[in-house]
C-alpha atoms as a PDB file:
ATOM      1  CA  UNK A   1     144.049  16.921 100.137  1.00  0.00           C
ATOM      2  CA  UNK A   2     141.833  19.544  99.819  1.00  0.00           C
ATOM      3  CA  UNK A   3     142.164  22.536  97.828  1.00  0.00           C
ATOM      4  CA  UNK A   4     143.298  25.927  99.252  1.00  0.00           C
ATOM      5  CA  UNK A   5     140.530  28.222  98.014  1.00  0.00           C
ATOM      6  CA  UNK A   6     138.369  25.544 100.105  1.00  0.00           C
ATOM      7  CA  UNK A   7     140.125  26.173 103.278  1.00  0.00           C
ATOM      8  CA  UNK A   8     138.941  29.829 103.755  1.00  0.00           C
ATOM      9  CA  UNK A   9     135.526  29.019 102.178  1.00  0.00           C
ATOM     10  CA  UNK A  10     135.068  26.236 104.973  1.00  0.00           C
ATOM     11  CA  UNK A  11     136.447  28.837 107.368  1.00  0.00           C
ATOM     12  CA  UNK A  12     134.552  31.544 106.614  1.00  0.00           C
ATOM     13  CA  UNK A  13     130.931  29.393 106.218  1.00  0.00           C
ATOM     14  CA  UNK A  14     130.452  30.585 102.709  1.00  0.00           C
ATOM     15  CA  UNK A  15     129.881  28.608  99.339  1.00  0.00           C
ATOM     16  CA  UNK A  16     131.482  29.520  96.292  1.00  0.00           C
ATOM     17  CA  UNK A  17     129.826  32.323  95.314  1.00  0.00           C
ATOM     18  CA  UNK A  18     127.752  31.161  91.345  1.00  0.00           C
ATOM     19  CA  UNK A  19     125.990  34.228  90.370  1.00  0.00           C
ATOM     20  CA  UNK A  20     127.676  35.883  87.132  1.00  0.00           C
ATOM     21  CA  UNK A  21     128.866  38.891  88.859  1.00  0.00           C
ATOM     22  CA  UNK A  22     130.779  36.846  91.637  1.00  0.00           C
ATOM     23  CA  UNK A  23     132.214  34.512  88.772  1.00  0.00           C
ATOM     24  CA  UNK A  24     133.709  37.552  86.679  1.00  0.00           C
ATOM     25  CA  UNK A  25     134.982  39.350  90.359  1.00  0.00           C
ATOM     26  CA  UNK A  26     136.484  35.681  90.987  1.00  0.00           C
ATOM     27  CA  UNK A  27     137.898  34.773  87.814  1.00  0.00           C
ATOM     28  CA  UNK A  28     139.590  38.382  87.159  1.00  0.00           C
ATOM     29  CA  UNK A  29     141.143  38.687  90.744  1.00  0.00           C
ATOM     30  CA  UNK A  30     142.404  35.351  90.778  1.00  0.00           C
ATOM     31  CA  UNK A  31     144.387  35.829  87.579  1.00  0.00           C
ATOM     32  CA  UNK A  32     145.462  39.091  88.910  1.00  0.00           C
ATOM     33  CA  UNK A  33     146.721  38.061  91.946  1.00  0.00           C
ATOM     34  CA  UNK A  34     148.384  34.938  90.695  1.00  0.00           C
ATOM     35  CA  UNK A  35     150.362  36.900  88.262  1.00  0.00           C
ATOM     36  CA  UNK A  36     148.432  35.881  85.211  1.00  0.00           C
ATOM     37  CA  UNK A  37     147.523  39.415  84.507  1.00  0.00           C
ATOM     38  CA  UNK A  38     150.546  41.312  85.031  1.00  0.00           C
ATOM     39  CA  UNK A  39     150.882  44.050  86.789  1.00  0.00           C
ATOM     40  CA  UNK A  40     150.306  47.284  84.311  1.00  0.00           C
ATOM     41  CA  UNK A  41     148.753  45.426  82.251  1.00  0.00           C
ATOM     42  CA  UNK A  42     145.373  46.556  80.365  1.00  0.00           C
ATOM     43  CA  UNK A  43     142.511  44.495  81.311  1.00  0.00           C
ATOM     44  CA  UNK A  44     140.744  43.803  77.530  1.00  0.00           C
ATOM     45  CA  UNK A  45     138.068  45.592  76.342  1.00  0.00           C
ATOM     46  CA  UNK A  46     134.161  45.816  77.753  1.00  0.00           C
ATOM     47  CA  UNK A  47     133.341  43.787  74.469  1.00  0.00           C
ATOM     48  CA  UNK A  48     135.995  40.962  74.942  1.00  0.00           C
ATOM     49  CA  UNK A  49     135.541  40.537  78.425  1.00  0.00           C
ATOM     50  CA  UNK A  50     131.432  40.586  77.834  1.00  0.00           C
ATOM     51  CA  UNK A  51     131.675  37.418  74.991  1.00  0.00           C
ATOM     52  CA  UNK A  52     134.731  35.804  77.324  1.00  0.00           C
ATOM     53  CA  UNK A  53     132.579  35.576  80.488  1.00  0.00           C
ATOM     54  CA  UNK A  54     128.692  35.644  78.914  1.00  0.00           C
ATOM     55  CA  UNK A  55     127.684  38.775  80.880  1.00  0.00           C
ATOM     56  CA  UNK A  56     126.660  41.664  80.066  1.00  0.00           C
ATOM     57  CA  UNK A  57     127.748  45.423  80.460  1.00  0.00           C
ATOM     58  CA  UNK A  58     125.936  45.955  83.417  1.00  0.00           C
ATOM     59  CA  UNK A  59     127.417  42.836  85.268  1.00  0.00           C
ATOM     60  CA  UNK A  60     130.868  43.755  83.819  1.00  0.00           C
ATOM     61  CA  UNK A  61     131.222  46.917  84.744  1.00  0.00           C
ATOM     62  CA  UNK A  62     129.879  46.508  88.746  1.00  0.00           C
ATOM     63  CA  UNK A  63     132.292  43.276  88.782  1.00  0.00           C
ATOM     64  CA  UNK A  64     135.199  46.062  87.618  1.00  0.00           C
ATOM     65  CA  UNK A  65     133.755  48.656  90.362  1.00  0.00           C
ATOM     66  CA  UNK A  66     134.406  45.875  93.026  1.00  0.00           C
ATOM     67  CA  UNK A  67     137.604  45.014  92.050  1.00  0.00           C
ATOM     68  CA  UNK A  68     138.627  48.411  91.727  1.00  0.00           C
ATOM     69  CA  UNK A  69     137.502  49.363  95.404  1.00  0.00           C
ATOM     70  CA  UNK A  70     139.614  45.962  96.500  1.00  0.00           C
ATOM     71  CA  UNK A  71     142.911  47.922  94.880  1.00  0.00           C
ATOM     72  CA  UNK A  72     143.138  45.399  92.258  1.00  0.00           C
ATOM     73  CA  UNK A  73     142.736  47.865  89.217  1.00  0.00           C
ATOM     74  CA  UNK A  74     141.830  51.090  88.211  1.00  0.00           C
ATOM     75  CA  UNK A  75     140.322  53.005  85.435  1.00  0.00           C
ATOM     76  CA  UNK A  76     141.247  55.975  83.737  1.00  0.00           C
ATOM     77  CA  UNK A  77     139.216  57.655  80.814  1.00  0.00           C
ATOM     78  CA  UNK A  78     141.149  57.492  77.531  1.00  0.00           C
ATOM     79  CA  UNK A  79     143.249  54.581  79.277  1.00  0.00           C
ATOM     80  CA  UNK A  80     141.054  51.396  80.192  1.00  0.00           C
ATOM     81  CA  UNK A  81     141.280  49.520  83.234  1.00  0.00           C
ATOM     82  CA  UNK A  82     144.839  48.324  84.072  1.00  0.00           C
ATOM     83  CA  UNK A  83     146.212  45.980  86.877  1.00  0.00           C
ATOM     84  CA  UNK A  84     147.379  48.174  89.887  1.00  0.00           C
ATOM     85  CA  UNK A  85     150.894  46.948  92.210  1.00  0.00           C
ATOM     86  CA  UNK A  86     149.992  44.834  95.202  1.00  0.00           C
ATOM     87  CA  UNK A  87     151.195  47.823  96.962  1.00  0.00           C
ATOM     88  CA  UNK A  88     147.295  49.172  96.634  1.00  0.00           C
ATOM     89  CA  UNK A  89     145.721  46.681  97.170  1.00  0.00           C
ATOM     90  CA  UNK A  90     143.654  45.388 100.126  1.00  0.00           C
ATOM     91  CA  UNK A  91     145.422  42.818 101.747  1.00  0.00           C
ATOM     92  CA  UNK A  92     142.892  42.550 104.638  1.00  0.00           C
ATOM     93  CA  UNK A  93     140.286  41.743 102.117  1.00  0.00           C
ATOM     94  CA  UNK A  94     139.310  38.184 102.317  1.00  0.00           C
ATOM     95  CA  UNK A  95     138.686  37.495  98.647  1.00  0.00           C
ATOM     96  CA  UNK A  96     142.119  39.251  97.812  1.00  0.00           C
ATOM     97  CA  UNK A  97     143.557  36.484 100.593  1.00  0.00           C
ATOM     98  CA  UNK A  98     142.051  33.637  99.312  1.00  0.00           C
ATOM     99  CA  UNK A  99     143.636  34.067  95.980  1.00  0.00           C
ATOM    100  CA  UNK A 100     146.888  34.821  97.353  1.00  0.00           C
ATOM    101  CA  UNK A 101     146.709  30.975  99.040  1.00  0.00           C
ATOM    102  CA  UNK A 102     145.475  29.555  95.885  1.00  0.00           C
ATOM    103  CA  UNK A 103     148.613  31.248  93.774  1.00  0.00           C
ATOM    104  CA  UNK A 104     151.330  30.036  96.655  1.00  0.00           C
ATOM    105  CA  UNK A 105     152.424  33.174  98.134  1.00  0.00           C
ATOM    106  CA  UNK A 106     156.118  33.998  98.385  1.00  0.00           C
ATOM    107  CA  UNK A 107     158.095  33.277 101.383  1.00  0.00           C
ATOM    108  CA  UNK A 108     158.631  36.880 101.829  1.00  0.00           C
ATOM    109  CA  UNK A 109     154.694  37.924 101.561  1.00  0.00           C
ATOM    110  CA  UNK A 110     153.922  34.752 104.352  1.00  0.00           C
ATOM    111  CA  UNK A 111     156.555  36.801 106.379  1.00  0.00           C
ATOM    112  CA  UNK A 112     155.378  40.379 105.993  1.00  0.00           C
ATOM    113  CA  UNK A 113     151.831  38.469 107.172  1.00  0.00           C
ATOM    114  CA  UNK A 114     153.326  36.467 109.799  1.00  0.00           C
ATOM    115  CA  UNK A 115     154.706  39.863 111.628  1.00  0.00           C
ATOM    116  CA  UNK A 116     151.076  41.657 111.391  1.00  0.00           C
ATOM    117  CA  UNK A 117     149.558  38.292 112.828  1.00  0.00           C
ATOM    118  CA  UNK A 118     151.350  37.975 115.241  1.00  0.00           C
ATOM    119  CA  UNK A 119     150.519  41.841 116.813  1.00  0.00           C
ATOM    120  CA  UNK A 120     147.360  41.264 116.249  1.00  0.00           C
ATOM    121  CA  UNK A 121     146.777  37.562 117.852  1.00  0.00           C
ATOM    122  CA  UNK A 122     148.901  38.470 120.721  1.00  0.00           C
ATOM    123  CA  UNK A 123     147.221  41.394 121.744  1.00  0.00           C
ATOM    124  CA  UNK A 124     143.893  39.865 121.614  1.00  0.00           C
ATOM    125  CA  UNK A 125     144.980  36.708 123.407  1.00  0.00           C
ATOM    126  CA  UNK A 126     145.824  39.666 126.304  1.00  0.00           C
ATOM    127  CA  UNK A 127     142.819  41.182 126.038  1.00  0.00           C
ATOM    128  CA  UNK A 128     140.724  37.884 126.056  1.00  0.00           C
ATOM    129  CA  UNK A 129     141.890  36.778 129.012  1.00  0.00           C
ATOM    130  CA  UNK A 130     141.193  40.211 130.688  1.00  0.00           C
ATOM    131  CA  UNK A 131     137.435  40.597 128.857  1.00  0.00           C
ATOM    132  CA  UNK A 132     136.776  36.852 128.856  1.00  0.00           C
ATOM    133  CA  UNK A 133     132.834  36.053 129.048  1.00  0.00           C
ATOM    134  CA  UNK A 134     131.629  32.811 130.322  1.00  0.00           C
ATOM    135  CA  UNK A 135     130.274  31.966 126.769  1.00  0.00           C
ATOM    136  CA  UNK A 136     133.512  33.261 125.481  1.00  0.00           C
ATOM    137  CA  UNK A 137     134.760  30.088 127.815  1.00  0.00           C
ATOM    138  CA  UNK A 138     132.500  27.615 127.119  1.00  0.00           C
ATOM    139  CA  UNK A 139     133.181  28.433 123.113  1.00  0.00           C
ATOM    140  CA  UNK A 140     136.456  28.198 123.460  1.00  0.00           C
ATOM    141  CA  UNK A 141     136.553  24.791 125.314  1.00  0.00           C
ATOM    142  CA  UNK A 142     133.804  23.681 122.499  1.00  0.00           C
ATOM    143  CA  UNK A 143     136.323  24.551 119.668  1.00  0.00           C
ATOM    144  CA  UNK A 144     139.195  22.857 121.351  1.00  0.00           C
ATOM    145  CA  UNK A 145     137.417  19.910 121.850  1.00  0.00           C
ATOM    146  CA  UNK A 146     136.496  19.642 118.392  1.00  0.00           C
ATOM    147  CA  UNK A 147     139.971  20.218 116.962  1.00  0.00           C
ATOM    148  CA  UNK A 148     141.154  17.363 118.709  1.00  0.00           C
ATOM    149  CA  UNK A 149     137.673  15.356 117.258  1.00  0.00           C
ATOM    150  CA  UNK A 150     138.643  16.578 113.824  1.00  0.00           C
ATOM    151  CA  UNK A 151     142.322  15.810 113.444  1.00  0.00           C
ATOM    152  CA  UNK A 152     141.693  13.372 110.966  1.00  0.00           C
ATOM    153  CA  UNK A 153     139.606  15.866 108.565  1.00  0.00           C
ATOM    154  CA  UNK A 154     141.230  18.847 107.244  1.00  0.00           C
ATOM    155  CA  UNK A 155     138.247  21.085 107.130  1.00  0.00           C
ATOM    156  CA  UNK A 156     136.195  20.705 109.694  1.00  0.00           C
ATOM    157  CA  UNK A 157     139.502  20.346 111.827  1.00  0.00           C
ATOM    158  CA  UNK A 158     140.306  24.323 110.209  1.00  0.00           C
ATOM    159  CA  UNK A 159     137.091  25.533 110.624  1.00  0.00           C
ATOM    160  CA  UNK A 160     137.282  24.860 114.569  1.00  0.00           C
ATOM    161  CA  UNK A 161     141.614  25.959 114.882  1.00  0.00           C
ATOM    162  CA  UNK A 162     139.980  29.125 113.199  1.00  0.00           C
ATOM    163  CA  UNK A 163     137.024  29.431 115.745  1.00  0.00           C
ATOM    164  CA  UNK A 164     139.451  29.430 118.908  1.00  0.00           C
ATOM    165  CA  UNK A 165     141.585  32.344 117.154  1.00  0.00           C
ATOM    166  CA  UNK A 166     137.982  34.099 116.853  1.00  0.00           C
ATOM    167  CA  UNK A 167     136.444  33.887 119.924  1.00  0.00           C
ATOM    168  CA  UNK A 168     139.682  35.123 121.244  1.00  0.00           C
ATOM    169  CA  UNK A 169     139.348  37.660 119.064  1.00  0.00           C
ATOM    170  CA  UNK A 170     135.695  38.404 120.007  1.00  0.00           C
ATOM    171  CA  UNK A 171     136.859  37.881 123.705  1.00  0.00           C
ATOM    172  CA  UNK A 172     138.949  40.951 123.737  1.00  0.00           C
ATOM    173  CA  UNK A 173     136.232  43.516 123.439  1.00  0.00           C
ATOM    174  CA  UNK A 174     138.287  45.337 120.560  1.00  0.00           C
ATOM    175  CA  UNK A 175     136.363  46.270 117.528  1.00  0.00           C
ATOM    176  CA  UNK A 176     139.593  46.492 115.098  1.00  0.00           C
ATOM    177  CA  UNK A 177     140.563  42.829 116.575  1.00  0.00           C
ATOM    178  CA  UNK A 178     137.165  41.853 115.950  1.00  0.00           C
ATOM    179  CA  UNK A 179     137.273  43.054 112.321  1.00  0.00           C
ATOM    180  CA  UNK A 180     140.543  41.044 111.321  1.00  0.00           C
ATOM    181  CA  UNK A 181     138.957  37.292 110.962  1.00  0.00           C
ATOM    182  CA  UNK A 182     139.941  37.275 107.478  1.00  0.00           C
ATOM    183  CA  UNK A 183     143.751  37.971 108.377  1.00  0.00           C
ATOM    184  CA  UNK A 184     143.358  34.800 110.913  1.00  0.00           C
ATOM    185  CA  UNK A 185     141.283  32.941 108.496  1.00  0.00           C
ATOM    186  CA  UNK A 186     144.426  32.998 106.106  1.00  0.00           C
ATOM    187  CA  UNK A 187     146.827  32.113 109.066  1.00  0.00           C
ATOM    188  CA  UNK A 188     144.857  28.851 109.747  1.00  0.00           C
ATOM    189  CA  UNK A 189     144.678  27.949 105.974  1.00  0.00           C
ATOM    190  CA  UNK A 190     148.471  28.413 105.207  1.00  0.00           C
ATOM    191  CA  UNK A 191     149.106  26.647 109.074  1.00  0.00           C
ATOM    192  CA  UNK A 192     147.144  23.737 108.015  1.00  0.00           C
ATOM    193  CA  UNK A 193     147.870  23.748 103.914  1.00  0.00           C
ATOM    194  CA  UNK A 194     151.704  23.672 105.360  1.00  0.00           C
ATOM    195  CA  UNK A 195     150.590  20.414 107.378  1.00  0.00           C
ATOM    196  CA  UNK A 196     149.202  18.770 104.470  1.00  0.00           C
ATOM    197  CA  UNK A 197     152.159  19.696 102.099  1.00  0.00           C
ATOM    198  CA  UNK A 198     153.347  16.169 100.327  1.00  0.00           C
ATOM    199  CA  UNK A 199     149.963  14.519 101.486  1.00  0.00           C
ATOM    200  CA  UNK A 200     146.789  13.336 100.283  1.00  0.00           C
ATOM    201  CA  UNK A 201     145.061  12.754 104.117  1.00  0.00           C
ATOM    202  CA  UNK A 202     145.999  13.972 107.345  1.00  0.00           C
ATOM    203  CA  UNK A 203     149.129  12.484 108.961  1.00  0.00           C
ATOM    204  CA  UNK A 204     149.158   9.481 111.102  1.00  0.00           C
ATOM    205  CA  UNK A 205     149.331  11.302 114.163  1.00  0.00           C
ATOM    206  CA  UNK A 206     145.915  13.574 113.040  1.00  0.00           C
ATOM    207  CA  UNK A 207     146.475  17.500 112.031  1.00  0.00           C
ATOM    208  CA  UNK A 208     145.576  18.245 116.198  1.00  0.00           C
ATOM    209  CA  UNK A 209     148.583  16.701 117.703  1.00  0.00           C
ATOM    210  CA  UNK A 210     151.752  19.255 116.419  1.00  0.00           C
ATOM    211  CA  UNK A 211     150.107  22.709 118.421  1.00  0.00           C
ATOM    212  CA  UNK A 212     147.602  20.497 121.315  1.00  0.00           C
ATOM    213  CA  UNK A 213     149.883  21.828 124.307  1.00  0.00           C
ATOM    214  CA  UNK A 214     150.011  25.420 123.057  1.00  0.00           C
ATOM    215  CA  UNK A 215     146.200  25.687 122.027  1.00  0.00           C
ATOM    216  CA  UNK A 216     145.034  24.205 125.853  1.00  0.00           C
ATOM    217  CA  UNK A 217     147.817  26.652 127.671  1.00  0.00           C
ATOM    218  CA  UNK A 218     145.918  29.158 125.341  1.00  0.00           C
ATOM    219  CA  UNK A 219     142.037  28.191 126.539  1.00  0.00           C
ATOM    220  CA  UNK A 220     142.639  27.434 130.076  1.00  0.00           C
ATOM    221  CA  UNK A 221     144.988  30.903 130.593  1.00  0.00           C
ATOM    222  CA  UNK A 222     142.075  32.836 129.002  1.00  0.00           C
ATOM    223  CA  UNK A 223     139.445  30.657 131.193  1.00  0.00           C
ATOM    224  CA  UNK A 224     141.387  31.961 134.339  1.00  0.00           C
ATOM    225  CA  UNK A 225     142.222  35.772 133.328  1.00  0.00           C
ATOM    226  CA  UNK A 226     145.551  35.619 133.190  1.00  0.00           C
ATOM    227  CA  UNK A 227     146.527  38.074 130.581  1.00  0.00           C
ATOM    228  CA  UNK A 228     149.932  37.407 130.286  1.00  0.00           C
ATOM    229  CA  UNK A 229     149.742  33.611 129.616  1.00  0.00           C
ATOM    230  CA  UNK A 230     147.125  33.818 127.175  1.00  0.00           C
ATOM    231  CA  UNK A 231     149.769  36.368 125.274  1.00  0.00           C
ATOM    232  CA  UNK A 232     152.924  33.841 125.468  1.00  0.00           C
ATOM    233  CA  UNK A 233     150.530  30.407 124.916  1.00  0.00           C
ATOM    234  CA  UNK A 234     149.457  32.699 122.009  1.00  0.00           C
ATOM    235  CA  UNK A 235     153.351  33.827 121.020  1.00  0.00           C
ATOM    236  CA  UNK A 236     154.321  30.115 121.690  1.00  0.00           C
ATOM    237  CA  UNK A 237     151.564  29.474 118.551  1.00  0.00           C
ATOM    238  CA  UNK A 238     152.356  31.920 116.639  1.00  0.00           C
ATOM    239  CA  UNK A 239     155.933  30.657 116.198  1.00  0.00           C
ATOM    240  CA  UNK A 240     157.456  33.445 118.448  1.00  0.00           C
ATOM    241  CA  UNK A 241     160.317  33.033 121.172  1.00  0.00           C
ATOM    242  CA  UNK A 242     159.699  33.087 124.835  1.00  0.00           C
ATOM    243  CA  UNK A 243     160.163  36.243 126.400  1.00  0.00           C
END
């Protein structure tokens, strides 16, 4: 089975990052987010953290700037550097997302991110179909094609369920659509991380088969421009009612 943290990494095409500035940003948030470092609590001194990760003040302190600007903490003079609520931090941020997957979010948070999805996914699916490109097309029918090919691998088979909910998003002209792959990223990994629950490979039937009728109705009503059954194929996959 593979590993959450993997899932987005596949998704988004990036390696684990191996510099000493990503690996104190990475190793930080991730205890942050997972709970390890409570919130309020005071991050340890420059000259602790500097011997615990083998970096020095320079790389320290820009790895603190950066998790700072993601919400995660902030510093005060005369106070050090403490661990902020989630309510500031930057839950569009796809390293802050990643975590969360890797530290099993709550029910509750999947909900609260289920609802934003949803607006967001339906309204592009709408806006696809209207805006729709004849690369957008053939992209689309390429992706679907090779989430059927990939049932049987977990990543690749992500990697191409996330491209169809991107081109739709790049489909629908909207910049602030455009901008929220790392919200649909996260969709895809939980979807598929919720598929693999209780198993080391993919089921029998291959990852492809549970969502195949919803993700063609999605494709072929953005292929023909019809707005409104791009939005319910796209409800229908998002879990929603019909209506």
């Amino acid at each position: 089975m593979s590993e959450p943290g993997s899932l987005i990494r596949t998704l988004s095409g990036r390696p684990a990052a191996r510099n000493y500035h990503s690996y104190v940003i990475n190793e930080v948030g991730r205890a942050i987010v997972s709970g390890e470092m409570p919130v309020g609590s005071g991050l340890p001194g420059d000259a602790e953290m500097m011997d615990r990760f083998g970096v020095s003040r320079t790389v320290l302190r820009e790895a603190l700037k950066t998790l700072e600007a993601k919400g995660l903490v902030e510093a005060r003079a005369k106070v050090g550097t403490r661990v902020l609520p989630q309510s500031r931090w930057n839950l569009f941020d796809r390293q802050i997302l990643a975590w969360k997957l890797e530290s099993d979010p709550s029910p509750a948070f999947l909900a609260s991110f289920q609802t934003i999805r949803e607006s967001l996914e339906v309204e592009a699916a709408k806006l696809a179909a209207r805006h729709r490109e004849a690369e957008h097309v053939r992209l689309l029918n390429y992706w679907l094609n090779q989430r059927a090919v990939m049932a049987q691998q977990p990543e690749p088979f992500a990697m191409a369920e996330f491209e169809i909910h991107r081109v739709v998003a790049e489909a629908s002209g909207n910049p602030f659509l455009r901008a929220a792959t790392a919200m649909m990223e996260f969709g895809v990994a939980v979807a598929v991380k919720a598929r693999l629950v209780g198993e080391f490979e993919a089921p029998p039937g291959g990852l492809a088969e549970a969502k195949a009728p919803q993700y063609e109705a999605l494709v072929q009503a953005v292929e023909r421009g019809e707005a409104e059954a791009a939005a319910q194929a796209m409800s229908h996959l998002m879990g929603l009612p019909a209506g």
